[in-house]
PDB file of N, CA and C in Angstrom:
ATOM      1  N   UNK A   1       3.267 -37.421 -21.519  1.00  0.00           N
ATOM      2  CA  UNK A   1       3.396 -36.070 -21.966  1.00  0.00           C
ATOM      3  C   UNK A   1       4.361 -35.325 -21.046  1.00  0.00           C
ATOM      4  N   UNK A   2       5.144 -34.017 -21.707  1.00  0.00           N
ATOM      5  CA  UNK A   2       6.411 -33.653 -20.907  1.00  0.00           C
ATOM      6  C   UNK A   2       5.647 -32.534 -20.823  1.00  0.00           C
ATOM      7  N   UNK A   3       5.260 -31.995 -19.850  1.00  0.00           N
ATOM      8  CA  UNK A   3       4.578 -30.727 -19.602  1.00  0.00           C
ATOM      9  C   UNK A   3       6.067 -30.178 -18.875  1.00  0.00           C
ATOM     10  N   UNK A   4       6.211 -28.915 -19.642  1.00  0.00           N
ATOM     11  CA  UNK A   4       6.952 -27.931 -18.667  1.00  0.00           C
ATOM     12  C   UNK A   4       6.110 -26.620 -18.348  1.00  0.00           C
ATOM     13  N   UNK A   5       6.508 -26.140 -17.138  1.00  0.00           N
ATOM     14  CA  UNK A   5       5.805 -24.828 -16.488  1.00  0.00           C
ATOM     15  C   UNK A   5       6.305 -23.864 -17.620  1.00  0.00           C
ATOM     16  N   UNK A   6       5.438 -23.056 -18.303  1.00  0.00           N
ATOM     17  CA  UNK A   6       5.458 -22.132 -19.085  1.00  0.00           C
ATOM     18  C   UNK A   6       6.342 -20.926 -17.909  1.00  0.00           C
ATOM     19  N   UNK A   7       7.466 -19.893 -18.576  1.00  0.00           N
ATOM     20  CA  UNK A   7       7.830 -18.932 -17.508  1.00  0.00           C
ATOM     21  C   UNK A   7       7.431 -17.698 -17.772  1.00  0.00           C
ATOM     22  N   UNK A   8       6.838 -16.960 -17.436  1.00  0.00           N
ATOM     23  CA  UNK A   8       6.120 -15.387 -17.424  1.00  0.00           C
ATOM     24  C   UNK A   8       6.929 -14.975 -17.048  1.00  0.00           C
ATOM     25  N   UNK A   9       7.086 -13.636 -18.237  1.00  0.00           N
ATOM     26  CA  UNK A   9       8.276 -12.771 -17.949  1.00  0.00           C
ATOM     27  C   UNK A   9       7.873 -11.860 -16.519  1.00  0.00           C
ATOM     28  N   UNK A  10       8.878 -11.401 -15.600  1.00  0.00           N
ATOM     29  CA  UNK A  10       8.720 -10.948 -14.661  1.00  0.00           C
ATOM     30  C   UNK A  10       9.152  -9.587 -14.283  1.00  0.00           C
ATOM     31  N   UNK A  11       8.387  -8.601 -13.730  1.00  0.00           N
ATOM     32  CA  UNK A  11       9.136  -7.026 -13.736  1.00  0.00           C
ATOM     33  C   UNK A  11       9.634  -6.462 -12.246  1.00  0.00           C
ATOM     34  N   UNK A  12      10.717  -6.462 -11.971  1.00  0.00           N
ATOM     35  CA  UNK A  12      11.241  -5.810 -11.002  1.00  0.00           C
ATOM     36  C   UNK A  12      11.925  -4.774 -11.134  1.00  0.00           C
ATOM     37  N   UNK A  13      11.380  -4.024  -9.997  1.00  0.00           N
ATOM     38  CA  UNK A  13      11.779  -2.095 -10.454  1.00  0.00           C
ATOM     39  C   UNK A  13      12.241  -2.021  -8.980  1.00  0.00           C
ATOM     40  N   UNK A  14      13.604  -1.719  -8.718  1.00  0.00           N
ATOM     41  CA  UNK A  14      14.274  -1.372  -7.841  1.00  0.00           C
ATOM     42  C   UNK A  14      14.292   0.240  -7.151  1.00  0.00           C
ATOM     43  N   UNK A  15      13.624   0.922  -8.191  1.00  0.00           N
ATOM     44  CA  UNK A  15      13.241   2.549  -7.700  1.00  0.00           C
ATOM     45  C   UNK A  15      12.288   2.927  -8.812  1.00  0.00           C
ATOM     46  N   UNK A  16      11.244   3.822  -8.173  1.00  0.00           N
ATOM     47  CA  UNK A  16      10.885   4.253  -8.807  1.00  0.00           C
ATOM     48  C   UNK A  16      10.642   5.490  -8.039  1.00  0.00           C
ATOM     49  N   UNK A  17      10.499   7.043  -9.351  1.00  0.00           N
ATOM     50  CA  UNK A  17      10.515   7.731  -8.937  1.00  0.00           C
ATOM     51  C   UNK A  17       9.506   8.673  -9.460  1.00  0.00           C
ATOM     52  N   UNK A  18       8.645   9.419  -8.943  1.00  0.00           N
ATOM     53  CA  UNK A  18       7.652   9.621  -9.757  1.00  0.00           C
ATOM     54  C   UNK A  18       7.722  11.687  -9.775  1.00  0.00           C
ATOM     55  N   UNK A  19       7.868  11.761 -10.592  1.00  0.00           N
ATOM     56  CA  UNK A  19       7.840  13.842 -10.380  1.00  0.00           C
ATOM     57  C   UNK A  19       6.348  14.133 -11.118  1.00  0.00           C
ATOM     58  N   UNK A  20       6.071  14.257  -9.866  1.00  0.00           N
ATOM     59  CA  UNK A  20       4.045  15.151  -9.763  1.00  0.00           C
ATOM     60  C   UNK A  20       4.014  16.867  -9.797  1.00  0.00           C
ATOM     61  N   UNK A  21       2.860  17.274 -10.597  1.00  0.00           N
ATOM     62  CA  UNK A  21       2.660  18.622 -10.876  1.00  0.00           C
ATOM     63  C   UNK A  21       2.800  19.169  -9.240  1.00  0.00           C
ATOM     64  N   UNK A  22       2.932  20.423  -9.088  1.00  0.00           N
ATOM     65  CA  UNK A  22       3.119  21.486  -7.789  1.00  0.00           C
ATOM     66  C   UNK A  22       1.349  20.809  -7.424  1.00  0.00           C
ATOM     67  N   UNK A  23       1.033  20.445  -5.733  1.00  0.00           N
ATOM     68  CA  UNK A  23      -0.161  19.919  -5.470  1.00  0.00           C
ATOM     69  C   UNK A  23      -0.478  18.804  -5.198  1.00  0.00           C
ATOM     70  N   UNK A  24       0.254  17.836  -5.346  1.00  0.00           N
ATOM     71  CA  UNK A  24       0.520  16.584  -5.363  1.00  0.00           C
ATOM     72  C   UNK A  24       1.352  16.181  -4.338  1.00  0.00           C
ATOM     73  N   UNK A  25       1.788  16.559  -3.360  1.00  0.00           N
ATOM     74  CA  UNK A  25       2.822  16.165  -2.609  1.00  0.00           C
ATOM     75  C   UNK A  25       2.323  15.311  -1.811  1.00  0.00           C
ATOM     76  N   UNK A  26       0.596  15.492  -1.179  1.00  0.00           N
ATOM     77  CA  UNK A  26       0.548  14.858  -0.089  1.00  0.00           C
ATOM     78  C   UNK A  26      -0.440  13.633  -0.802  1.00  0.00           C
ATOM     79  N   UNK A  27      -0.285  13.528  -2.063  1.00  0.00           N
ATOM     80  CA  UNK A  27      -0.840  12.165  -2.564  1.00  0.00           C
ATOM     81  C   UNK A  27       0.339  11.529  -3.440  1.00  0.00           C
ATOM     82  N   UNK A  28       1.694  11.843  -3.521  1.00  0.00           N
ATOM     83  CA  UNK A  28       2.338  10.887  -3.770  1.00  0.00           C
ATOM     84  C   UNK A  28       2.835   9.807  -3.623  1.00  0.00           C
ATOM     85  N   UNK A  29       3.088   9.507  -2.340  1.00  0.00           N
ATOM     86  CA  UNK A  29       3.050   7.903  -1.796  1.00  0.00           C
ATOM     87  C   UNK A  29       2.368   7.012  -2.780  1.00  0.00           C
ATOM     88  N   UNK A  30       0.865   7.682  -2.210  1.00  0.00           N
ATOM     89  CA  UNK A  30      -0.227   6.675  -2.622  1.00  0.00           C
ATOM     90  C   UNK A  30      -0.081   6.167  -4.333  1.00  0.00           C
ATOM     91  N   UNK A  31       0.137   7.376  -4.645  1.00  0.00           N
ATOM     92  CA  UNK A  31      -0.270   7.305  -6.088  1.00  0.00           C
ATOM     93  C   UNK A  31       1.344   6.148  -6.870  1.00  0.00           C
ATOM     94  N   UNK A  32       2.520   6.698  -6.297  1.00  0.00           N
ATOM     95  CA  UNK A  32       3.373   5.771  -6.227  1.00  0.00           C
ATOM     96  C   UNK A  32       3.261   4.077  -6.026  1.00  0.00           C
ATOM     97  N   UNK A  33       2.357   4.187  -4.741  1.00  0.00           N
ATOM     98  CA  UNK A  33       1.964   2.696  -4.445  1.00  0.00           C
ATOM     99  C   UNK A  33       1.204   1.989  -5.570  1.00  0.00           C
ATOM    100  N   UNK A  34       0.021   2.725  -5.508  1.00  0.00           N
ATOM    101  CA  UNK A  34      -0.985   2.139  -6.893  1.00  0.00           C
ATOM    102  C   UNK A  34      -0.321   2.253  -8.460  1.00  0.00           C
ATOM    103  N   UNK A  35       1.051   3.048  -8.608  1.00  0.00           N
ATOM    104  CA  UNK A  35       1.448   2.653  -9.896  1.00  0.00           C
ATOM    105  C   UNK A  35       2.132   1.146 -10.053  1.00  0.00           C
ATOM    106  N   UNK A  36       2.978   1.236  -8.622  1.00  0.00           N
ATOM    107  CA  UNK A  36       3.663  -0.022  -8.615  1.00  0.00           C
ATOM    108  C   UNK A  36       2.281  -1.355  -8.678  1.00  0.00           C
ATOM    109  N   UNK A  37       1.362  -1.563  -8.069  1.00  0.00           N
ATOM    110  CA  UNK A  37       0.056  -2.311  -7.627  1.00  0.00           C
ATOM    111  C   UNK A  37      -0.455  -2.902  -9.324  1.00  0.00           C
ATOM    112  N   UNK A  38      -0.128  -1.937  -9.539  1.00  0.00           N
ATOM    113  CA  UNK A  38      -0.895  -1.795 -11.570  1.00  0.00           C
ATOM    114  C   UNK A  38       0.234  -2.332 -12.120  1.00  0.00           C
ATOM    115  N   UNK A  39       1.596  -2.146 -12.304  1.00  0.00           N
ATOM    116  CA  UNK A  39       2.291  -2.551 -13.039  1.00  0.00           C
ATOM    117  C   UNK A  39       2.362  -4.324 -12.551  1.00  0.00           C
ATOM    118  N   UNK A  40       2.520  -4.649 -11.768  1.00  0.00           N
ATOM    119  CA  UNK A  40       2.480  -5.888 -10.411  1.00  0.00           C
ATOM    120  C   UNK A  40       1.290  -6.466 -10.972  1.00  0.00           C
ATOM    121  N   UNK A  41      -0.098  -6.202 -11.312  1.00  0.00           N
ATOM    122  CA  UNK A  41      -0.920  -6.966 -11.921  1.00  0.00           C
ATOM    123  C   UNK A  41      -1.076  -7.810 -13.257  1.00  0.00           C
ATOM    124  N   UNK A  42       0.004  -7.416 -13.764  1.00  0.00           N
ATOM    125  CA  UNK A  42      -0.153  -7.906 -15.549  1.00  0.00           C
ATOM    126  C   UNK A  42       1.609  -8.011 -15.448  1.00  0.00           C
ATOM    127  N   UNK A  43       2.017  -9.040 -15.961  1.00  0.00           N
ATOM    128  CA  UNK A  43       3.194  -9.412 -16.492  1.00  0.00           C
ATOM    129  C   UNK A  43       3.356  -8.709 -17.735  1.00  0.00           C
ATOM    130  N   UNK A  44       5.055  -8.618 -17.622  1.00  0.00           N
ATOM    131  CA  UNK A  44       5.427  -7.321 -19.455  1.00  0.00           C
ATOM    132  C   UNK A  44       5.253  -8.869 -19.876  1.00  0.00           C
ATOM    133  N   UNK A  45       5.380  -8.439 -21.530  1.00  0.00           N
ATOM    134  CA  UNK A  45       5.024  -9.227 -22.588  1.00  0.00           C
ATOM    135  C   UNK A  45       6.406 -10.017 -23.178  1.00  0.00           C
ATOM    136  N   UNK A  46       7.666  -9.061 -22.263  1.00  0.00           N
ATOM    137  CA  UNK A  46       9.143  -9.743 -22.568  1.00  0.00           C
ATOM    138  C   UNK A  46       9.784  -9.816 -21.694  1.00  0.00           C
ATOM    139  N   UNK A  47      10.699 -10.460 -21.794  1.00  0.00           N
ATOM    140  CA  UNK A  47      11.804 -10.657 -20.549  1.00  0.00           C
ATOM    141  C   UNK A  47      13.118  -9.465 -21.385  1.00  0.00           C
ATOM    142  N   UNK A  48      13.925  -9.032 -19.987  1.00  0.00           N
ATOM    143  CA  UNK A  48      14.512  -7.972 -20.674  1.00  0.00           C
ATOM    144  C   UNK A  48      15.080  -7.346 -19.303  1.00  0.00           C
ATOM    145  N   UNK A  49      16.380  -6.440 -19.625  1.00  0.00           N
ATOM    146  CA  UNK A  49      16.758  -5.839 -18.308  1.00  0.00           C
ATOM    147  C   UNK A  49      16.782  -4.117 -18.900  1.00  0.00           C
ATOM    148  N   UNK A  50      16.276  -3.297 -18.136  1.00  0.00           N
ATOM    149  CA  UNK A  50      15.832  -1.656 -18.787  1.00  0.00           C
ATOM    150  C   UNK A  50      17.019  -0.939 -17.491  1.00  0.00           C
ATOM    151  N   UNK A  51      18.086  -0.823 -17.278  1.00  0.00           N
ATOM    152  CA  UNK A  51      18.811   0.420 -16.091  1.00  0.00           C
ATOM    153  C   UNK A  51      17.969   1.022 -15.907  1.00  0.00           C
ATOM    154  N   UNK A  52      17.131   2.126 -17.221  1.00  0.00           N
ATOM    155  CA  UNK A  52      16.324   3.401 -16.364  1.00  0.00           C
ATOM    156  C   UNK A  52      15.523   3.282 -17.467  1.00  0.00           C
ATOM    157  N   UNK A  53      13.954   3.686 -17.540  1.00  0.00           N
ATOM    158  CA  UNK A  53      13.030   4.808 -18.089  1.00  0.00           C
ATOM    159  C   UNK A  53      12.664   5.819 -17.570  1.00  0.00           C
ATOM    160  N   UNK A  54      12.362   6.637 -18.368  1.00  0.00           N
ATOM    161  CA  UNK A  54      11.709   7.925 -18.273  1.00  0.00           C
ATOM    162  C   UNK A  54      11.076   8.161 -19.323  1.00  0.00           C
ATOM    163  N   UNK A  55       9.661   8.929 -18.985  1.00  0.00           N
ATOM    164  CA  UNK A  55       8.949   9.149 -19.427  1.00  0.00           C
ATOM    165  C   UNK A  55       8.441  10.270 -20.103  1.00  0.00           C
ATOM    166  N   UNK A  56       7.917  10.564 -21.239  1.00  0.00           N
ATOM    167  CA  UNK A  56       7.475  11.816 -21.221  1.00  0.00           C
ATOM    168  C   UNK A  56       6.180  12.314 -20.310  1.00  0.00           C
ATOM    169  N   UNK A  57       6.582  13.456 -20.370  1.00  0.00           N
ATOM    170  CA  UNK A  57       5.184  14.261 -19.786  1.00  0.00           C
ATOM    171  C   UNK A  57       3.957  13.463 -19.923  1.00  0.00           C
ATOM    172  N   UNK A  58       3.013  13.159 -18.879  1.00  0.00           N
ATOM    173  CA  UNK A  58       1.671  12.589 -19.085  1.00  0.00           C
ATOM    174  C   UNK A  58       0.573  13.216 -18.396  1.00  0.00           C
ATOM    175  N   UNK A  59      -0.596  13.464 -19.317  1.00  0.00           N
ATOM    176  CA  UNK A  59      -1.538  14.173 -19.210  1.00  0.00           C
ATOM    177  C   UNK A  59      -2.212  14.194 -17.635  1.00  0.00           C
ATOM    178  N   UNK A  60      -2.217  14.384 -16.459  1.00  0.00           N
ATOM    179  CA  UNK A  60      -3.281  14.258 -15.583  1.00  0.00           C
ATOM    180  C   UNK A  60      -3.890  15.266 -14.897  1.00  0.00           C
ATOM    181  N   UNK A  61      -5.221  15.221 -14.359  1.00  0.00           N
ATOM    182  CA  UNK A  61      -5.464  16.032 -13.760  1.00  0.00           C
ATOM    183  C   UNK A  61      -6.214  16.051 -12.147  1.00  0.00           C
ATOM    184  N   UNK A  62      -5.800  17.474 -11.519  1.00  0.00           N
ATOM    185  CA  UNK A  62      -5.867  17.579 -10.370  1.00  0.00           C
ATOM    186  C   UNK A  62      -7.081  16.890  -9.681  1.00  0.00           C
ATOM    187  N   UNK A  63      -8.313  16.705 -10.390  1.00  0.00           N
ATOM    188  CA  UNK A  63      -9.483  16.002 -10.026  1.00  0.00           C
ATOM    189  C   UNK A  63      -9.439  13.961 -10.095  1.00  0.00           C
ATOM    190  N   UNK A  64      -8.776  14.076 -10.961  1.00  0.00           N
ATOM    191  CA  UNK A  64      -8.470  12.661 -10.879  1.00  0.00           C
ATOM    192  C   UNK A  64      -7.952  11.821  -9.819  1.00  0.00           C
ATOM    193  N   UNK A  65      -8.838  10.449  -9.247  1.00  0.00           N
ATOM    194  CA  UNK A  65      -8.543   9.902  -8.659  1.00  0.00           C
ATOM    195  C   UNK A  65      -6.841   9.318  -8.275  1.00  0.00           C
ATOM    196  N   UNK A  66      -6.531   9.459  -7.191  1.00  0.00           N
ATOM    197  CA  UNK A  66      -4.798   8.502  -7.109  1.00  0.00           C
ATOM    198  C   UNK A  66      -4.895   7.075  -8.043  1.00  0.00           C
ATOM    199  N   UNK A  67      -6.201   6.114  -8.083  1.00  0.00           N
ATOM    200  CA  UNK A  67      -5.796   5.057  -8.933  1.00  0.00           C
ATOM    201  C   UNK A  67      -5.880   5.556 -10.300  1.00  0.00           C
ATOM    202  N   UNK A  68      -6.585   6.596 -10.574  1.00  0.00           N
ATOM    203  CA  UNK A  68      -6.843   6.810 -12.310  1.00  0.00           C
ATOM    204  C   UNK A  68      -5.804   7.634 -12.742  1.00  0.00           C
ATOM    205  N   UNK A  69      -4.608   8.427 -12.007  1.00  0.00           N
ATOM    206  CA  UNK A  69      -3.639   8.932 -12.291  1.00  0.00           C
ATOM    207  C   UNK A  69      -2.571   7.645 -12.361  1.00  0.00           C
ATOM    208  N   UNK A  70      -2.535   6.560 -11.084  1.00  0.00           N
ATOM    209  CA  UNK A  70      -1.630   5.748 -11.393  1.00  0.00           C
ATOM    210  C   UNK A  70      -2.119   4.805 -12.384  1.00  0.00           C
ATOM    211  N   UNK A  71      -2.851   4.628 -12.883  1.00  0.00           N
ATOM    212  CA  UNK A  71      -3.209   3.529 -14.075  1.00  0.00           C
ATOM    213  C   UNK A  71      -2.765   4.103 -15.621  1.00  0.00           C
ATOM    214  N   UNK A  72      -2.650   5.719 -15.754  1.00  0.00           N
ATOM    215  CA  UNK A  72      -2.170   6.497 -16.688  1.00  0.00           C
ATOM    216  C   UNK A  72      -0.757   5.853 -16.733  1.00  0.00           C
ATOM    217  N   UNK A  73      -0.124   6.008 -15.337  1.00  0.00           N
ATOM    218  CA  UNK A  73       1.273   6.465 -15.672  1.00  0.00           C
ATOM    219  C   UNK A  73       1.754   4.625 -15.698  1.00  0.00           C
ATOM    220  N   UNK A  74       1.209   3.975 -14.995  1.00  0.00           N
ATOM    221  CA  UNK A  74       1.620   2.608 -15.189  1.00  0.00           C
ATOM    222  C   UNK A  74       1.250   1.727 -17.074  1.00  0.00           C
ATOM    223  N   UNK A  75       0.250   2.624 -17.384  1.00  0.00           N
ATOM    224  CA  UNK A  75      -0.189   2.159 -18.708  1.00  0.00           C
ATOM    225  C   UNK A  75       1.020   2.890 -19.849  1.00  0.00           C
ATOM    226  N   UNK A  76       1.858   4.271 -19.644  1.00  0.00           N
ATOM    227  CA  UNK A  76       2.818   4.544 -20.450  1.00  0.00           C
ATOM    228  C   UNK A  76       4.055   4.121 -19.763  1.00  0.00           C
ATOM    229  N   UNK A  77       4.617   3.515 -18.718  1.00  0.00           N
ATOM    230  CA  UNK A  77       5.671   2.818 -18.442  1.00  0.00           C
ATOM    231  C   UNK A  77       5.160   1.468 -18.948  1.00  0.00           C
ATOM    232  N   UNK A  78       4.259   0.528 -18.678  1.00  0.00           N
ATOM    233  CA  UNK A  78       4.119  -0.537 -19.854  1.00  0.00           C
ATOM    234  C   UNK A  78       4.528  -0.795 -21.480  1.00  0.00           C
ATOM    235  N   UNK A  79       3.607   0.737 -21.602  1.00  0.00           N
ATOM    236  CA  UNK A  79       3.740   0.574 -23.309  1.00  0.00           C
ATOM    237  C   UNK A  79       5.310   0.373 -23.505  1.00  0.00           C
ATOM    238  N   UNK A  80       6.311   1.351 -22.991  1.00  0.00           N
ATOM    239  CA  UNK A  80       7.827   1.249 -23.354  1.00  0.00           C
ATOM    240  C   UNK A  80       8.165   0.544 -22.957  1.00  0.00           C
ATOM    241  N   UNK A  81       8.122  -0.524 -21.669  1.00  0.00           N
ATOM    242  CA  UNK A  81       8.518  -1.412 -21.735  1.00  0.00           C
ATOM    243  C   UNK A  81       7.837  -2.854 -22.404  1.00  0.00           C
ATOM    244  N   UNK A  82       7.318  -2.264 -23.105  1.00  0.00           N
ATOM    245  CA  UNK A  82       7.038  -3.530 -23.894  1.00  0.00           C
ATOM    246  C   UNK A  82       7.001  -3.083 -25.419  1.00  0.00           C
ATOM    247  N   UNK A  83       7.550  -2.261 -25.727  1.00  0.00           N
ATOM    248  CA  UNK A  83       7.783  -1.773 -26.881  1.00  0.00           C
ATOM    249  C   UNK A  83       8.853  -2.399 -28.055  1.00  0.00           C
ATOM    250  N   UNK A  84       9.119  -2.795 -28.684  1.00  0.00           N
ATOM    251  CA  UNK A  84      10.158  -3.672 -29.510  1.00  0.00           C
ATOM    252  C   UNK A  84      11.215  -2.992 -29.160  1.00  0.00           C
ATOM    253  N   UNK A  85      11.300  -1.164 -29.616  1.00  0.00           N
ATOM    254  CA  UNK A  85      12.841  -1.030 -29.452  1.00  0.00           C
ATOM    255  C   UNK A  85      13.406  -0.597 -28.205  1.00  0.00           C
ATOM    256  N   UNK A  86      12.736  -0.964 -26.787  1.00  0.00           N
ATOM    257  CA  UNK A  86      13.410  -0.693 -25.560  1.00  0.00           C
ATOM    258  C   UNK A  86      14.422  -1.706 -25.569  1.00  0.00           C
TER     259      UNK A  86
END
């Protein structure tokens, strides 16, 4: 039998930049870190090269944890990049 290694598409993001509501300054790092951490856990569903996204506006709020804000914003940079017409 010819087994070949199946290849999982792979995501590398050379910048990312994240613009947080007024309040947020001294948890952006973090929340930066844990978006990248989240996207880094699950392979996109295609192989593909994106220059830039941007996003629309996404809902969060000031009570919300740094991982439950970055799991928002890593779950709508997923969806588009894995969207057919990116």
């Amino acid at each position: 039998m010819n087994e070949r290694p199946t290849t999982v598409p792979a995501l590398h993001i050379a910048s990312l930049a994240l613009a947080l509501p007024a309040g947020f300054e001294r948890r952006a790092a973090r929340i930066g870190r844990l978006t990248a951490e989240a996207l880094a856990a699950a392979p996109p569903l295609r192989t593909g090269a994106i220059a830039a996204l941007r996003l629309a506006p996404q809902q969060i709020a000031p009570h919300w944890s740094d991982r439950r804000i970055a799991g928002v914003l890593a779950a709508a940079i997923r969806r588009q990049i894995d969207s057919p017409g990116y």
